[in-house]
Protein backbone atom coordinates (compact mmCIF):
# COMPACT_ATOMS: atom_id res chain seq x y z
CA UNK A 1 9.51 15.30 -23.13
CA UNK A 2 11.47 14.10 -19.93
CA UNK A 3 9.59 16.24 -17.76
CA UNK A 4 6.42 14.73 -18.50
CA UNK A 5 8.22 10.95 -18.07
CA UNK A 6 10.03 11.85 -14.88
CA UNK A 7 7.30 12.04 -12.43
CA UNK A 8 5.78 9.08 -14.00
CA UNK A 9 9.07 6.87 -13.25
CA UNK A 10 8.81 8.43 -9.96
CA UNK A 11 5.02 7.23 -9.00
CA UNK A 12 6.28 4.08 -9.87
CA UNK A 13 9.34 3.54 -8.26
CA UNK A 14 7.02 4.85 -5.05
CA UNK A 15 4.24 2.03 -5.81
CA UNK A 16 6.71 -0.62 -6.04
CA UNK A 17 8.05 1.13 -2.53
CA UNK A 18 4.85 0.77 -1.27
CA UNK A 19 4.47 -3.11 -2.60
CA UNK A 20 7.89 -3.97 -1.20
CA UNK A 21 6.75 -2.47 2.30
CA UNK A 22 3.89 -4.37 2.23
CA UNK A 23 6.16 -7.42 1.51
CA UNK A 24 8.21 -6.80 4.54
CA UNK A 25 4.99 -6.07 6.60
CA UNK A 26 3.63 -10.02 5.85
CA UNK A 27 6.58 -11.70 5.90
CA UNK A 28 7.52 -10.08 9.44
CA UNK A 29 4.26 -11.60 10.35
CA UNK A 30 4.35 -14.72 9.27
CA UNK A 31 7.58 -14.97 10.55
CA UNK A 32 6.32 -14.13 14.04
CA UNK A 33 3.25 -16.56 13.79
CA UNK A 34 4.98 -19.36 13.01
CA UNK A 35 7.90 -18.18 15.70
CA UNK A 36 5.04 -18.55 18.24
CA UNK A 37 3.77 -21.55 16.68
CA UNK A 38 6.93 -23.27 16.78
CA UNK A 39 7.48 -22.30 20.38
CA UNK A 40 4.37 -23.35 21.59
CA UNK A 41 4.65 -26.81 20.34
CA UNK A 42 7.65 -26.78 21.99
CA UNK A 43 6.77 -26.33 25.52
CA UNK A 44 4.12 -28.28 25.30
């Protein structure tokens, strides 16, 4: 029985992986837009 659930728990410990990256990916972004944003208004 626990070698059917283990690669389950493990597909979905590697989705929620994947989600967090993703997480990471847009708030690095929207870090760095508003960064420049912020700059920008700043020189001018």
């Amino acid at each position: 029985m626990l070698c059917f659930l283990r690669p389950y728990s493990s597909w979905l410990l590697f989705g929620d992986f994947i989600q967090l990256q993703k997480l990471m990916w847009e708030v690095r972004i929207v870090g760095t837009v508003a960064s420049n944003l912020l700059t920008s208004i700043d020189s001018s």
